[in-house]
Structures are given as C-alpha cells and as structure tokens.
C-alpha atoms as a PDB file:
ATOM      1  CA  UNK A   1     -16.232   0.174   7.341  1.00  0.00           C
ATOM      2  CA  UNK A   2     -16.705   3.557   5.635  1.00  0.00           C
ATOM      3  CA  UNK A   3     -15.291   6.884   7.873  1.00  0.00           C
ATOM      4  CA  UNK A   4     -15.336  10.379   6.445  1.00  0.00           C
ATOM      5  CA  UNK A   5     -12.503  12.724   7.666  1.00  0.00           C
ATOM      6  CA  UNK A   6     -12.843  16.269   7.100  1.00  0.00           C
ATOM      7  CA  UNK A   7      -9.179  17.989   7.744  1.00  0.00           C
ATOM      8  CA  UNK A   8      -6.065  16.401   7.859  1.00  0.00           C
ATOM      9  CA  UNK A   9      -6.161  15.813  12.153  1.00  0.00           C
ATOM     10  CA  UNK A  10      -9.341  14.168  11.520  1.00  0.00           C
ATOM     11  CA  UNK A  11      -7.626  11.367   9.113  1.00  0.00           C
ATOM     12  CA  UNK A  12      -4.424  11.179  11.623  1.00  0.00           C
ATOM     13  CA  UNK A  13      -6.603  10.427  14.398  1.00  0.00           C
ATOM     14  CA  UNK A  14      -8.485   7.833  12.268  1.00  0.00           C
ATOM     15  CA  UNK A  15      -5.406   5.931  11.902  1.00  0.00           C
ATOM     16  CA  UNK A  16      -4.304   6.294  15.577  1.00  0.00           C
ATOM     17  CA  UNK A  17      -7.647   4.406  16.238  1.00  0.00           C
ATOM     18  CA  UNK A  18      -7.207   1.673  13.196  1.00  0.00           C
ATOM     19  CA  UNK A  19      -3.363   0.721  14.835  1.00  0.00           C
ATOM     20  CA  UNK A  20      -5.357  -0.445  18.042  1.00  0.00           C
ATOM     21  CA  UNK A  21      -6.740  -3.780  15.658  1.00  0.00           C
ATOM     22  CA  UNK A  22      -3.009  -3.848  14.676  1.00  0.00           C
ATOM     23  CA  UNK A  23      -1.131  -6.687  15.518  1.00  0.00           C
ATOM     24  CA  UNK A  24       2.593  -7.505  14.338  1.00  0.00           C
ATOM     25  CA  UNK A  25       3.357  -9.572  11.362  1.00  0.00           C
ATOM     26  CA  UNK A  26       0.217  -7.145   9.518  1.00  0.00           C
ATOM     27  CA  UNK A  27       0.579  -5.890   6.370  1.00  0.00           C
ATOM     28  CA  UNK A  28      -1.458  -2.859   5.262  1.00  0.00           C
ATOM     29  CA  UNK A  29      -2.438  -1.693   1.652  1.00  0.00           C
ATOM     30  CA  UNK A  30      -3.152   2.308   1.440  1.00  0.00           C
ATOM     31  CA  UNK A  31      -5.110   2.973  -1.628  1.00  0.00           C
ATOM     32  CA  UNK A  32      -6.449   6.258  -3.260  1.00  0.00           C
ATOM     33  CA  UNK A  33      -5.129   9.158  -5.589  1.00  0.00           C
ATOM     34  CA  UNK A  34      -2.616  11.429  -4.400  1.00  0.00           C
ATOM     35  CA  UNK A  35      -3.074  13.803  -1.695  1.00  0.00           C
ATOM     36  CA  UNK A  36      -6.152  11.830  -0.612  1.00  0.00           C
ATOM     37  CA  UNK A  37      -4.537  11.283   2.942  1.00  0.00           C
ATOM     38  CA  UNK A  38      -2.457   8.004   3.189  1.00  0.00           C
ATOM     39  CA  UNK A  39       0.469   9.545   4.368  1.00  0.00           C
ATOM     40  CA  UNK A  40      -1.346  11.537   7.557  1.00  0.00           C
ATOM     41  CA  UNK A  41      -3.408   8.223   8.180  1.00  0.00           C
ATOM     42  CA  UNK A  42       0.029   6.742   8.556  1.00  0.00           C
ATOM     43  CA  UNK A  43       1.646   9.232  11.197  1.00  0.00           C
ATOM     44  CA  UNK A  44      -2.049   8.864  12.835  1.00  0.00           C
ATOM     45  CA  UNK A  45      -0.951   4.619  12.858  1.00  0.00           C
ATOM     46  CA  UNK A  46       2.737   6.061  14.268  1.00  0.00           C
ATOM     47  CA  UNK A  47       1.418   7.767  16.798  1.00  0.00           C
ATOM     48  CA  UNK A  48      -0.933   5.064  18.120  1.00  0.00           C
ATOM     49  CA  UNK A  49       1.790   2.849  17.790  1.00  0.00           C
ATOM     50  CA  UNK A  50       3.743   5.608  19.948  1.00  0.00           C
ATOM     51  CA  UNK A  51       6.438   6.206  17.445  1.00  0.00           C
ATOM     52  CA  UNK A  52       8.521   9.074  18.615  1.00  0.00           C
ATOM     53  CA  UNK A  53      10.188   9.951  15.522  1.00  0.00           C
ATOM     54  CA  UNK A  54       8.882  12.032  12.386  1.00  0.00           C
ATOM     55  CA  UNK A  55       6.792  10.189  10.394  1.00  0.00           C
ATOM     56  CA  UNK A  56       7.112  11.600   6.036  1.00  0.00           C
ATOM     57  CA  UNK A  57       6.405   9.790   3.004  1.00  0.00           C
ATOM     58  CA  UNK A  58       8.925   7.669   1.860  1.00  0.00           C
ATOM     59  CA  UNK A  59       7.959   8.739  -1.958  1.00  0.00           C
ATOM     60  CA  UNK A  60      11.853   9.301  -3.350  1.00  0.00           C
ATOM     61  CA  UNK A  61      13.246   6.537  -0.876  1.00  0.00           C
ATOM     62  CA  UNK A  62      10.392   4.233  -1.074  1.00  0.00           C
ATOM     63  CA  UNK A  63      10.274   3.026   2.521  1.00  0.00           C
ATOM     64  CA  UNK A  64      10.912   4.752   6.002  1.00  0.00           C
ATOM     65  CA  UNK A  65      11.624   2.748   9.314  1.00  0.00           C
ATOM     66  CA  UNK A  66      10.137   3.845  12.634  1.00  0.00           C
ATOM     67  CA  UNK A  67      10.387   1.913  16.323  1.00  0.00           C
ATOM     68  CA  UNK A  68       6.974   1.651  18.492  1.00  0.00           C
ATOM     69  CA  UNK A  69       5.728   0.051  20.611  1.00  0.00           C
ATOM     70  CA  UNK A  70       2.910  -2.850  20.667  1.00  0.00           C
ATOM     71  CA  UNK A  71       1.594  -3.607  24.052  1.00  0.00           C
ATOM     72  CA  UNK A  72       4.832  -2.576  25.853  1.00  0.00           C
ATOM     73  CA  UNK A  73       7.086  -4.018  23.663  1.00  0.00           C
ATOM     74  CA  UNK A  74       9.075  -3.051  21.028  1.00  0.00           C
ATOM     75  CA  UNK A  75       8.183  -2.965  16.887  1.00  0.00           C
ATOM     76  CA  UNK A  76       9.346  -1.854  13.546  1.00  0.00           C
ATOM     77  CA  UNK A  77       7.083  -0.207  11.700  1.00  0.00           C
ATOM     78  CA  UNK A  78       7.879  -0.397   7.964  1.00  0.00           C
ATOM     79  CA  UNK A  79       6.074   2.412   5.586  1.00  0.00           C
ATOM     80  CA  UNK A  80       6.346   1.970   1.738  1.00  0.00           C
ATOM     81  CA  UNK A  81       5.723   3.890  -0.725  1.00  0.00           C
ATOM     82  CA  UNK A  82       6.109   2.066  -4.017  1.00  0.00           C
ATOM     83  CA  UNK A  83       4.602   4.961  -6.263  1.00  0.00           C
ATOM     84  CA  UNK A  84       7.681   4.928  -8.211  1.00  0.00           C
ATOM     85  CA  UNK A  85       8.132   0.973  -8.380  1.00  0.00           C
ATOM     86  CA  UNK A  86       7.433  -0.528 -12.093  1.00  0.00           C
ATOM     87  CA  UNK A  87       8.051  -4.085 -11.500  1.00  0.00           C
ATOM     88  CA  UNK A  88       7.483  -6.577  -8.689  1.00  0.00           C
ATOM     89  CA  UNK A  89      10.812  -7.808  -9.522  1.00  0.00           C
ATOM     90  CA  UNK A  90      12.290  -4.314  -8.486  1.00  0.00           C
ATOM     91  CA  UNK A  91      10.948  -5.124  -5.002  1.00  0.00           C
ATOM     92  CA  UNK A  92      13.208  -8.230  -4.897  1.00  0.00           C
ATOM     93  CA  UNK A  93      15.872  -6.190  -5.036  1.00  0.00           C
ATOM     94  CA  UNK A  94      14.906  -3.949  -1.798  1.00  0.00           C
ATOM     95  CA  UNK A  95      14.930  -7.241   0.073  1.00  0.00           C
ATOM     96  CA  UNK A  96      11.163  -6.624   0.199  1.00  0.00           C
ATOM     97  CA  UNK A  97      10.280  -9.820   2.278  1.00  0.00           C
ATOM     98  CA  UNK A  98      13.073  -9.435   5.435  1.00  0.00           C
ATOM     99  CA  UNK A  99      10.611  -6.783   5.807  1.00  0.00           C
ATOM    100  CA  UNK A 100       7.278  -8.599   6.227  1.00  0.00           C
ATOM    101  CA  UNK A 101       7.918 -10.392   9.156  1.00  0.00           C
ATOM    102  CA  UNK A 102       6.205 -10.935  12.291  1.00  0.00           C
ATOM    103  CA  UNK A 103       7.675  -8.807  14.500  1.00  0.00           C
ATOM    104  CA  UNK A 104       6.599  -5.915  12.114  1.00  0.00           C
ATOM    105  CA  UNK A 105       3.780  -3.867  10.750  1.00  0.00           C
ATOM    106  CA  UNK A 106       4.071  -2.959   7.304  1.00  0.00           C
ATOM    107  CA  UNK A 107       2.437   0.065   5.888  1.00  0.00           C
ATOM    108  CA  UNK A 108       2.497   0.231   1.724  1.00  0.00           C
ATOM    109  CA  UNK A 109       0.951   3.084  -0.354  1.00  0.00           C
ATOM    110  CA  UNK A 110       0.265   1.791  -4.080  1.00  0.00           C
ATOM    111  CA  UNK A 111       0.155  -1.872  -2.839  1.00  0.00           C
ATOM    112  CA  UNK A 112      -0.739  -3.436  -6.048  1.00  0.00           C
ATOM    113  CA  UNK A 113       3.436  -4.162  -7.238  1.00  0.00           C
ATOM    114  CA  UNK A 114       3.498  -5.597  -3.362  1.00  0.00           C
ATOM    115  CA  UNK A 115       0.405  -8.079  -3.618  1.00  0.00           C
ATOM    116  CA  UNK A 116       1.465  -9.478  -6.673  1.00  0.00           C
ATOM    117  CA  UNK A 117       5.512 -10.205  -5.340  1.00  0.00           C
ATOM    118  CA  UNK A 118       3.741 -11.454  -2.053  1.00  0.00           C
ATOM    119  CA  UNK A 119       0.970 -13.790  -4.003  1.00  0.00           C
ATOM    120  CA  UNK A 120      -1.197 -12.684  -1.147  1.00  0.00           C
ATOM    121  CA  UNK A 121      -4.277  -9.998  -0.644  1.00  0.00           C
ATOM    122  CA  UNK A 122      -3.066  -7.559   1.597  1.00  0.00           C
ATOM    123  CA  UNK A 123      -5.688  -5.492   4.489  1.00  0.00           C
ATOM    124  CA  UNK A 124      -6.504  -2.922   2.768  1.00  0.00           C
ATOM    125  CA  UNK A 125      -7.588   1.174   3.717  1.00  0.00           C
ATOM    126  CA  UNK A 126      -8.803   2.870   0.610  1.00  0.00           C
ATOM    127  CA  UNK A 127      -8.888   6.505   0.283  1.00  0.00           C
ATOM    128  CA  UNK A 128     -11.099   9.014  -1.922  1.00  0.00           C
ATOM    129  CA  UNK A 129     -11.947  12.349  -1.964  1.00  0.00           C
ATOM    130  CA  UNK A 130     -15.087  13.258  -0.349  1.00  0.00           C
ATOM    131  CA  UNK A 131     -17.537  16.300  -0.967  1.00  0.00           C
ATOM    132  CA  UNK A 132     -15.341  19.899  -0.523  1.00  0.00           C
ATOM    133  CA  UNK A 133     -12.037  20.407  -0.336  1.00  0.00           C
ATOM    134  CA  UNK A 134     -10.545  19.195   2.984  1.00  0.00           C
ATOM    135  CA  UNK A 135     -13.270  15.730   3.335  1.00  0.00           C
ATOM    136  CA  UNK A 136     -12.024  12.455   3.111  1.00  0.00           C
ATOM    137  CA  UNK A 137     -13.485   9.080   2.413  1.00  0.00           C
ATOM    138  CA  UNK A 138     -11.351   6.224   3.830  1.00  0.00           C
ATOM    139  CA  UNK A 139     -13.002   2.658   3.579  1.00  0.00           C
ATOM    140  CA  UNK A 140     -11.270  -0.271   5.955  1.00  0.00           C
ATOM    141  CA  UNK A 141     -11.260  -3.397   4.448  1.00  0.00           C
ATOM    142  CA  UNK A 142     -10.323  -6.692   6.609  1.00  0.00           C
END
C-alpha cells in the first residue's frame, strides 16, 4: 500500500491508523533517509496504541520504552533506532531479543543490522520524500 502524507500531522495520523493491524509479538522495519518521517509515524503508532508518554527518537540511546494499551490491556512498545549500530553483534549486547517478544510491538528505524541478528524479514513501512517540501511517500509492506 502506497500513502502520501503532506505535513508532519498527516504522517502521525497515518501511523495511528497502521497500529489498528498491530498485534503484539510484531516487529516493524521503518525505512527511508533521514527526516523522511519515521519518527512522527511512530508517535502517530503511540498514540493509536494510547501511549501517554512523549514519544522522541531514540537516535543517541538507540531504543525508547513506552506502555499502551492493545485492546484494553496492557503493552510495551519498544522503538529502536539502530542508526548508529555497526554490527549485528552489537545488538547482542543490548539484549536485543528479551525485547521481541510477544507481549510487545517493536518499532526499529534502520532495520537492516536487526533482520540480519533476527534471521527473519521484518514488516516493513518505507519512507521517501515526495514532490515539495513537506510530502511524504510511505509504502506498507506486509
């Protein structure tokens, strides 16, 4: 599925609408450059998910923690950030998979160092620039 967003709200609310086909024990690739919207497609997730705290990119502490809620009961939602990650073996030593667990959704930006430690294709949500300055092009792969 291909969705344009054209301002930052737009992509938030696309992501508030994408955690609705969540389901725990998910794991979520975000793709694209930088500053083509992963981050505010992940405080849309939050929000759907009805996270109450402030939702930031984990970039210098590679992964943030946030409770929600999935059909009335409670969920961690993990967000990663492995931007700054060489090696799949440095995931290892975050204790990368007590994270990916069923009673969680995981959401990673730069997924590739976390496919290859997991062996596994993750979901993925790609993101692109679109045409002007605020549009976005996010593509849902599942």
């Amino acid at each position: 599925m291909k969705l344009v967003s054209r301002s930052a709200e737009d992509t938030m609310m696309q992501g508030e609408l994408f955690s609705r086909d969540l389901q725990p024990g998910d794991v979520i690739g975000l793709d694209g450059d930088l500053g083509t919207g992963k981050t505010q497609f992940v405080k849309g997730v939050c929000r759907g998910l009805e996270v109450t705290e402030v939702v930031n990119s984990p970039t210098f502490i590679i992964v943030n923690e946030y409770s929600g809620h999935y059909r009335h009961k409670d969920i961690k939602i993990y967000h990663f950030d492995l931007y700054r990650m060489v090696t799949p073996a440095e995931l290892g030593t975050l204790g990368f998979e007590e994270y990916i667990a069923d009673n969680s959704i995981c959401l990673i930006e730069w997924p590739e160092l976390a496919e290859k430690y997991l062996g596994k294709t993750l979901k993925k949500v790609r993101f692109s620039y679109g045409n002007g300055e605020n549009e976005r092009i996010i593509e849902i792969n599942h």
